[in-house]
C-alpha atoms as a PDB file:
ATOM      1  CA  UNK A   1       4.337  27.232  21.962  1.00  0.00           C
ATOM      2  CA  UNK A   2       7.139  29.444  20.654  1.00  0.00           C
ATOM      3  CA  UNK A   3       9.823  28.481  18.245  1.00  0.00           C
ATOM      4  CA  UNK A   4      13.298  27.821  20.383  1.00  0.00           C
ATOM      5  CA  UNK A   5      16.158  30.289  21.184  1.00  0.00           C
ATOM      6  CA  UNK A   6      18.247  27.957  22.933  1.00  0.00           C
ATOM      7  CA  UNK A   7      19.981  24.854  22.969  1.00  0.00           C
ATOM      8  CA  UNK A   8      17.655  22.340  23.920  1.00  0.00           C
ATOM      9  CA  UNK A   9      18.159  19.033  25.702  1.00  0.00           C
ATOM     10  CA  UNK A  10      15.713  16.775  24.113  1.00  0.00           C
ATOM     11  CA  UNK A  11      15.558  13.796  25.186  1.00  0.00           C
ATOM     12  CA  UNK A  12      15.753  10.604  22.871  1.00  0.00           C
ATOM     13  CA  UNK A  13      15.421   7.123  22.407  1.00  0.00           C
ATOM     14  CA  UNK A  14      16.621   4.699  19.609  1.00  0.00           C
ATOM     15  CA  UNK A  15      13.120   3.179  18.993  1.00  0.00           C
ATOM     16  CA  UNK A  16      15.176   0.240  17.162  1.00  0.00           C
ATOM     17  CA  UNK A  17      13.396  -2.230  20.765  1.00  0.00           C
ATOM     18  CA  UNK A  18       9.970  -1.070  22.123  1.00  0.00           C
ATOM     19  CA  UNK A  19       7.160  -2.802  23.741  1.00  0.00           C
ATOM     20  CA  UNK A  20       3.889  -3.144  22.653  1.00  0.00           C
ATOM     21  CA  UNK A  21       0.474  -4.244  24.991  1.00  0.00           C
ATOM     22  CA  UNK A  22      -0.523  -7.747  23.522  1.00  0.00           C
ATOM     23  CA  UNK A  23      -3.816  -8.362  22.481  1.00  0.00           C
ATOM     24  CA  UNK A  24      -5.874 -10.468  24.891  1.00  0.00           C
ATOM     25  CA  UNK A  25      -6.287 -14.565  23.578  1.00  0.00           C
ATOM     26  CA  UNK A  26      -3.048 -13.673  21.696  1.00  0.00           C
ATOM     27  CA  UNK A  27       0.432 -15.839  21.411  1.00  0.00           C
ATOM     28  CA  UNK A  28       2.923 -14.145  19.698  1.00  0.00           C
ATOM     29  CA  UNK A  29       6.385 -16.324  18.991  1.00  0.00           C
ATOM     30  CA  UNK A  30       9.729 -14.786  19.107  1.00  0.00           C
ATOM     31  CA  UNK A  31      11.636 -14.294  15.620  1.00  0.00           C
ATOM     32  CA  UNK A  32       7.706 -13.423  13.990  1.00  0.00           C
ATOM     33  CA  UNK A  33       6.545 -10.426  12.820  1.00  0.00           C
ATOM     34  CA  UNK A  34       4.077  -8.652  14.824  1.00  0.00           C
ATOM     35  CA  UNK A  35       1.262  -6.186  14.242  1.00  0.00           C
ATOM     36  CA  UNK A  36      -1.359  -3.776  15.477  1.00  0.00           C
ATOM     37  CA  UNK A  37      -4.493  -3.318  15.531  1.00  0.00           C
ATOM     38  CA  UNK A  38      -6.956  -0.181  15.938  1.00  0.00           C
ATOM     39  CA  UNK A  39      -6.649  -0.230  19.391  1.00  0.00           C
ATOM     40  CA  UNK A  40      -2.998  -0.696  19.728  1.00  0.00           C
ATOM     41  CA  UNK A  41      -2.656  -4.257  20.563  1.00  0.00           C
ATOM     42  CA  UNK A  42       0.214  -6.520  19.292  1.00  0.00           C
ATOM     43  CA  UNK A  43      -0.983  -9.656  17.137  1.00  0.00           C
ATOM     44  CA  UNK A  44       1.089 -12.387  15.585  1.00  0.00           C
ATOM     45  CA  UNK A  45       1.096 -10.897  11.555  1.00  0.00           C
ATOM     46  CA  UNK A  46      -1.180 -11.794   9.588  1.00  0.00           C
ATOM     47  CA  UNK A  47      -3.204 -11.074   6.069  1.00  0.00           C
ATOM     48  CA  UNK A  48      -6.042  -9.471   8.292  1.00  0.00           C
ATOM     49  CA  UNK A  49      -7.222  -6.207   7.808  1.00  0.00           C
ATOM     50  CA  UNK A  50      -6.796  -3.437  10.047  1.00  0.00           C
ATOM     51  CA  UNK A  51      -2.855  -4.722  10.920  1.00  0.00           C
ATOM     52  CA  UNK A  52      -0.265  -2.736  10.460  1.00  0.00           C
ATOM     53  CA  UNK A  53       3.255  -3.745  10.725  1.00  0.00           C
ATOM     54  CA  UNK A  54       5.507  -2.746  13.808  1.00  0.00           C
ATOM     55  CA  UNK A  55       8.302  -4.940  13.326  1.00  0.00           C
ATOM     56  CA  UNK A  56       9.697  -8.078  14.802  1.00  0.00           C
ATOM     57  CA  UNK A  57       8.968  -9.904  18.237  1.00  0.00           C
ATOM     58  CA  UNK A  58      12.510 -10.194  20.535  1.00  0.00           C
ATOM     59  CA  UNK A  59      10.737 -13.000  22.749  1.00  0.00           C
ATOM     60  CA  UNK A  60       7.595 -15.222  22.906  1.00  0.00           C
ATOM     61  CA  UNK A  61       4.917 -13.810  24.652  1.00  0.00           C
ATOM     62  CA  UNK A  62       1.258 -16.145  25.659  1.00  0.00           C
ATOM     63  CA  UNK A  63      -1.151 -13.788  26.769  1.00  0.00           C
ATOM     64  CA  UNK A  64      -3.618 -16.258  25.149  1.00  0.00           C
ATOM     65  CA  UNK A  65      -5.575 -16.570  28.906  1.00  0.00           C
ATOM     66  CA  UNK A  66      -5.033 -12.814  29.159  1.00  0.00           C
ATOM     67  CA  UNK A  67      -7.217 -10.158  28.996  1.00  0.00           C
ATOM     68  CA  UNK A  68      -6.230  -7.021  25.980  1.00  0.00           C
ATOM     69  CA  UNK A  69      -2.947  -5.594  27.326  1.00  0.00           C
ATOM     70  CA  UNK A  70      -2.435  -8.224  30.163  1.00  0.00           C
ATOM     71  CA  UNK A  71       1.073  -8.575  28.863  1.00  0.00           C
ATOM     72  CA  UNK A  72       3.682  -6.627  26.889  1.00  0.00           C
ATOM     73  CA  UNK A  73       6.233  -7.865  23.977  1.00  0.00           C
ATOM     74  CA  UNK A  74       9.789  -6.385  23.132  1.00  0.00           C
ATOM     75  CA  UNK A  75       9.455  -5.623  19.024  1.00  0.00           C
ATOM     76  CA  UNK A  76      12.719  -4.607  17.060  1.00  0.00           C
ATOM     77  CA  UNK A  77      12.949  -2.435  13.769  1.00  0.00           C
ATOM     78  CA  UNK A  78      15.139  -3.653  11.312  1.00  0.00           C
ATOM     79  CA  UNK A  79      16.129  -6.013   8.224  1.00  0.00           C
ATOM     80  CA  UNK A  80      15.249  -9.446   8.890  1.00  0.00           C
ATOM     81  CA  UNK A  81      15.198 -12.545   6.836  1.00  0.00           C
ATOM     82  CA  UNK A  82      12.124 -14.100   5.888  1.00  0.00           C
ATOM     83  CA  UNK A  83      11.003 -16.681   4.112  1.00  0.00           C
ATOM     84  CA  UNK A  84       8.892 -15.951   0.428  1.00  0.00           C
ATOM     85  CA  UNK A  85       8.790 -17.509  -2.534  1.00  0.00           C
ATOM     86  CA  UNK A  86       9.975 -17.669  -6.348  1.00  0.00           C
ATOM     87  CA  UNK A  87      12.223 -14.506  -5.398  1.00  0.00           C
ATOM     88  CA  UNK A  88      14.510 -13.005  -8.375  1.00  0.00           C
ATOM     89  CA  UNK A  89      17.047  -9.914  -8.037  1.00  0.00           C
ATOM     90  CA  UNK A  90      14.332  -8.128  -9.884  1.00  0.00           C
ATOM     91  CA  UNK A  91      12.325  -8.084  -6.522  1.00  0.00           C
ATOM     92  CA  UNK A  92      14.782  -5.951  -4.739  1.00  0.00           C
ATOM     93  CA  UNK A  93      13.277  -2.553  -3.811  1.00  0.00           C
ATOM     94  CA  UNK A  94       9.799  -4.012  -4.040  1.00  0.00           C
ATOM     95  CA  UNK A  95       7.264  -3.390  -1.419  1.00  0.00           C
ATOM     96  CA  UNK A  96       6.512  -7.348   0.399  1.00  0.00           C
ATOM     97  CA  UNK A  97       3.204  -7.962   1.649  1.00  0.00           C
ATOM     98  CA  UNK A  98       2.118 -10.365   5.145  1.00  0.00           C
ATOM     99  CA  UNK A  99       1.837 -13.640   4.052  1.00  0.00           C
ATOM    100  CA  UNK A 100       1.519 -15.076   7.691  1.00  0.00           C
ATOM    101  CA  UNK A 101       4.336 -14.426  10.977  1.00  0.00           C
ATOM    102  CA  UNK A 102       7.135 -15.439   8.911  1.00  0.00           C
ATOM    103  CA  UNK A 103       6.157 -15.385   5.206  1.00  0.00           C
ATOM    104  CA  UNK A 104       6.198 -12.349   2.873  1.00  0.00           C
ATOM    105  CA  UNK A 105       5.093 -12.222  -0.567  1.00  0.00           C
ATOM    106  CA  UNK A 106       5.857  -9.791  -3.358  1.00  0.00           C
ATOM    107  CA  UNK A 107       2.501  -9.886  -4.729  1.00  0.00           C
ATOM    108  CA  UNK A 108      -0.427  -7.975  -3.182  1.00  0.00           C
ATOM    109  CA  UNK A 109      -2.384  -9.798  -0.475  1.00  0.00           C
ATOM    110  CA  UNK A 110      -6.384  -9.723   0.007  1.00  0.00           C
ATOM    111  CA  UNK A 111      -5.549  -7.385   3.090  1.00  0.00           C
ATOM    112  CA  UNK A 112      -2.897  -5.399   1.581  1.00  0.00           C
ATOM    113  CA  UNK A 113      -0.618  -5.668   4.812  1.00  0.00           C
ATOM    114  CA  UNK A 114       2.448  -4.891   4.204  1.00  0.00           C
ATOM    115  CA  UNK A 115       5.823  -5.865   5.734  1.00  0.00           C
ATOM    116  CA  UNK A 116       8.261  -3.563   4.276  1.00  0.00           C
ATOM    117  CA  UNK A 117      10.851  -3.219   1.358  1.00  0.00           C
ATOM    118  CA  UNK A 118      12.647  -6.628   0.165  1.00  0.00           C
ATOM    119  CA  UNK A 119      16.381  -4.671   0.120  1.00  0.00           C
ATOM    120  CA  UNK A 120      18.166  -9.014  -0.826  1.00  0.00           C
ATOM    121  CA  UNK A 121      18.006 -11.577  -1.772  1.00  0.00           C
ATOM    122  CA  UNK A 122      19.561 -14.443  -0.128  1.00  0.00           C
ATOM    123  CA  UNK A 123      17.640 -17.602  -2.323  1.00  0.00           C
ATOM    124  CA  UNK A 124      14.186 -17.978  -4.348  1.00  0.00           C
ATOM    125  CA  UNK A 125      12.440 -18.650  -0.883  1.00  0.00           C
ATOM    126  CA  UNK A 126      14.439 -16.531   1.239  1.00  0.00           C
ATOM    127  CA  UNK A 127      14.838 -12.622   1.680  1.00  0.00           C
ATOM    128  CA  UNK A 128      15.724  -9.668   3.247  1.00  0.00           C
ATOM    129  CA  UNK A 129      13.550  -7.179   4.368  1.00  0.00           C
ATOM    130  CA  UNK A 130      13.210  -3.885   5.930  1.00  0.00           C
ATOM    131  CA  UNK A 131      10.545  -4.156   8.574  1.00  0.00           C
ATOM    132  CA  UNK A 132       8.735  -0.417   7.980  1.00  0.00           C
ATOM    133  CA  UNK A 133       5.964   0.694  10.111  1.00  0.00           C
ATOM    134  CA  UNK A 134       3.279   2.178   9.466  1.00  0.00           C
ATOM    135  CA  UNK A 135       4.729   2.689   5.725  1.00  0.00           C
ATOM    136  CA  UNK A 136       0.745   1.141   4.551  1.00  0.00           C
ATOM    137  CA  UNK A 137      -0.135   4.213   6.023  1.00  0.00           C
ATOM    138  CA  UNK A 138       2.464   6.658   4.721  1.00  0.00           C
ATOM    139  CA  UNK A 139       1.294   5.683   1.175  1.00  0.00           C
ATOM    140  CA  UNK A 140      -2.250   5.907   1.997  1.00  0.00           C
ATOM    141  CA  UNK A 141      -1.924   9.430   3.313  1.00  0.00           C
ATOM    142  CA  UNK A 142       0.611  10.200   0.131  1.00  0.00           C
ATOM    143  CA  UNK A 143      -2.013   9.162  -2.008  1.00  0.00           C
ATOM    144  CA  UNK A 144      -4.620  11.181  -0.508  1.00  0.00           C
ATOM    145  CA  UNK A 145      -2.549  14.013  -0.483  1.00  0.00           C
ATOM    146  CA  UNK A 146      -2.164  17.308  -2.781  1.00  0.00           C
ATOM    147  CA  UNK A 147       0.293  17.069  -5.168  1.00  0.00           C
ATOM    148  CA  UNK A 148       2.483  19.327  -3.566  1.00  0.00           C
ATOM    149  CA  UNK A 149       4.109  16.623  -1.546  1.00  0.00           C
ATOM    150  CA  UNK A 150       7.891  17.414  -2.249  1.00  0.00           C
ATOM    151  CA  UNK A 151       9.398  14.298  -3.969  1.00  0.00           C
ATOM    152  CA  UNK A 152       6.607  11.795  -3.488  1.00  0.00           C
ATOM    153  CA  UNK A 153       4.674  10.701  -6.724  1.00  0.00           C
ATOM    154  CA  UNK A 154       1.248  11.546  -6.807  1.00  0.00           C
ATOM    155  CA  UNK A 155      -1.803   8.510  -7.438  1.00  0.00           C
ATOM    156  CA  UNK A 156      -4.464  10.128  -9.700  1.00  0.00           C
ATOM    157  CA  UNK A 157      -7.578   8.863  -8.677  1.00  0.00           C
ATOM    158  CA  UNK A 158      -8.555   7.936 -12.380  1.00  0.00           C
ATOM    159  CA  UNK A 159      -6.975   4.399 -12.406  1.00  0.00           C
ATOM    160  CA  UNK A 160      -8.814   1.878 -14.609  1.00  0.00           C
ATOM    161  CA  UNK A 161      -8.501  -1.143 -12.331  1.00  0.00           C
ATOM    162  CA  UNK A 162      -6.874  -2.774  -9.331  1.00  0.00           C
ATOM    163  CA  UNK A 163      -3.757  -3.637 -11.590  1.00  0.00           C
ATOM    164  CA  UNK A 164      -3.605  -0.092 -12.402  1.00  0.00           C
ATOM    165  CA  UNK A 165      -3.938   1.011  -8.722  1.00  0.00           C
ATOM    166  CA  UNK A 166      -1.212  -1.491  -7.177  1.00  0.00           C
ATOM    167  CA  UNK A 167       1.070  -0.341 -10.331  1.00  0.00           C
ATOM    168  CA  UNK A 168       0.267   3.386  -9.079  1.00  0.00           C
ATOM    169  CA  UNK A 169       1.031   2.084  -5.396  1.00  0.00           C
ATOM    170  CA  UNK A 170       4.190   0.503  -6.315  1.00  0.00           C
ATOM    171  CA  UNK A 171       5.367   3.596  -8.036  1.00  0.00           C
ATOM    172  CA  UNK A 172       4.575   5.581  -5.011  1.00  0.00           C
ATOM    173  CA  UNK A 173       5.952   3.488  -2.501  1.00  0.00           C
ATOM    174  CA  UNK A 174       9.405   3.737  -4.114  1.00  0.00           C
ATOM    175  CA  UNK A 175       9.397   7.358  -4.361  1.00  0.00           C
ATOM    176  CA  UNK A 176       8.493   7.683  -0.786  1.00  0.00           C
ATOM    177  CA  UNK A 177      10.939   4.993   0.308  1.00  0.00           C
ATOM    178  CA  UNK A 178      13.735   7.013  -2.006  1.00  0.00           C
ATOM    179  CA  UNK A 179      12.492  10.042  -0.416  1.00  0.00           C
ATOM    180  CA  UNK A 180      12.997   8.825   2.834  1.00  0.00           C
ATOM    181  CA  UNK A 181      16.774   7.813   2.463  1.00  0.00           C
ATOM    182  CA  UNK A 182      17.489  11.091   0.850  1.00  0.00           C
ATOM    183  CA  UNK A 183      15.706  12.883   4.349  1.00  0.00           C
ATOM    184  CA  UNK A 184      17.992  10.459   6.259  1.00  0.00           C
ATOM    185  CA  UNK A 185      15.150   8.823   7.986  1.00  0.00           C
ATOM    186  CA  UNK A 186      15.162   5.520   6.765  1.00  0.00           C
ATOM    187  CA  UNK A 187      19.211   3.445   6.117  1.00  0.00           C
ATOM    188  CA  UNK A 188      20.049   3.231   2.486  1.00  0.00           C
ATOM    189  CA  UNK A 189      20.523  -0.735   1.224  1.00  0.00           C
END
């Protein structure tokens, strides 16, 4: 392909509402957060591992006598409320991690699946959160990556243990997340 000379109509979508194929032997509730696998399939959220966040189900969907993809679910992008617990205003700008559907955590889960940034907080057991996708993965690659990722913190690979590494992660994940609101790709709190 060549680079354009011409206005181009390109066409577009929001992507805040999209469907996902539901995995087969699957209920997902409306209101929960929902997940992918390897393979593409929605799950209800949960500390597995191999999920990655996608966002929030619009509806309730049984395809729990279905086979994989036998039935489709409308998932939103966004900042929702869930519930947590022990939250302080120190937690804003923290990466949350899956808990379950509708519980997030600020502290690292076994699985490491994470929900997206906590941008309020509305009580101790109650925050908001910006759903981001696939932002495990962002971090993952940004780790991997040479250090001439443009303002994104590199993680040295010489960490001295796991507290060191989710420090490193943390650190990371904010630059990336700050980098993405300067690039206008992500809404600013």
């Amino acid at each position: 392909m060549t680079a354009s000379v011409a206005d181009r109509n390109t066409p577009r979508r929001d992507g805040n509402i999209f469907s996902l194929p539901v995995k087969g032997a699957k209920k997902i509730y409306g209101g929960t957060l929902v997940a992918i696998d390897a393979n593409g399939y929605a799950h209800p959220a949960s500390d597995t591992a191999g999920l990655v966040i996608q966002g929030v189900s619009e509806e309730m969907v049984d395809n729990s006598a279905g086979a994989d993809g036998g039935k489709t679910i409308q998932v939103r992008r966004s900042v929702f409320q869930f519930t947590s617990s022990g939250l302080t205003d120190a937690d804003v700008g923290k990466p949350v991690y899956v808990a379950d559907d509708q519980t997030v955590q600020t502290t690292v889960t076994t699985n490491k699946v994470m929900a997206g940034v906590l941008v309020d907080v509305e009580s101790a057991t109650k925050g908001w959160v910006e759903v981001l996708p696939h932002i495990g993965a962002l971090v993952d690659s940004v780790t991997q990556a040479d250090s001439n990722v443009q303002g994104v913190g590199y993680v040295q690979a010489d960490v001295q243990s796991v507290a060191d590494l989710s420090d490193a992660i943390k650190v990371t994940v904010n630059a990336l997340i700050a980098e993405l609101k300067k690039q206008g790709i992500i809404a600013s709190a």
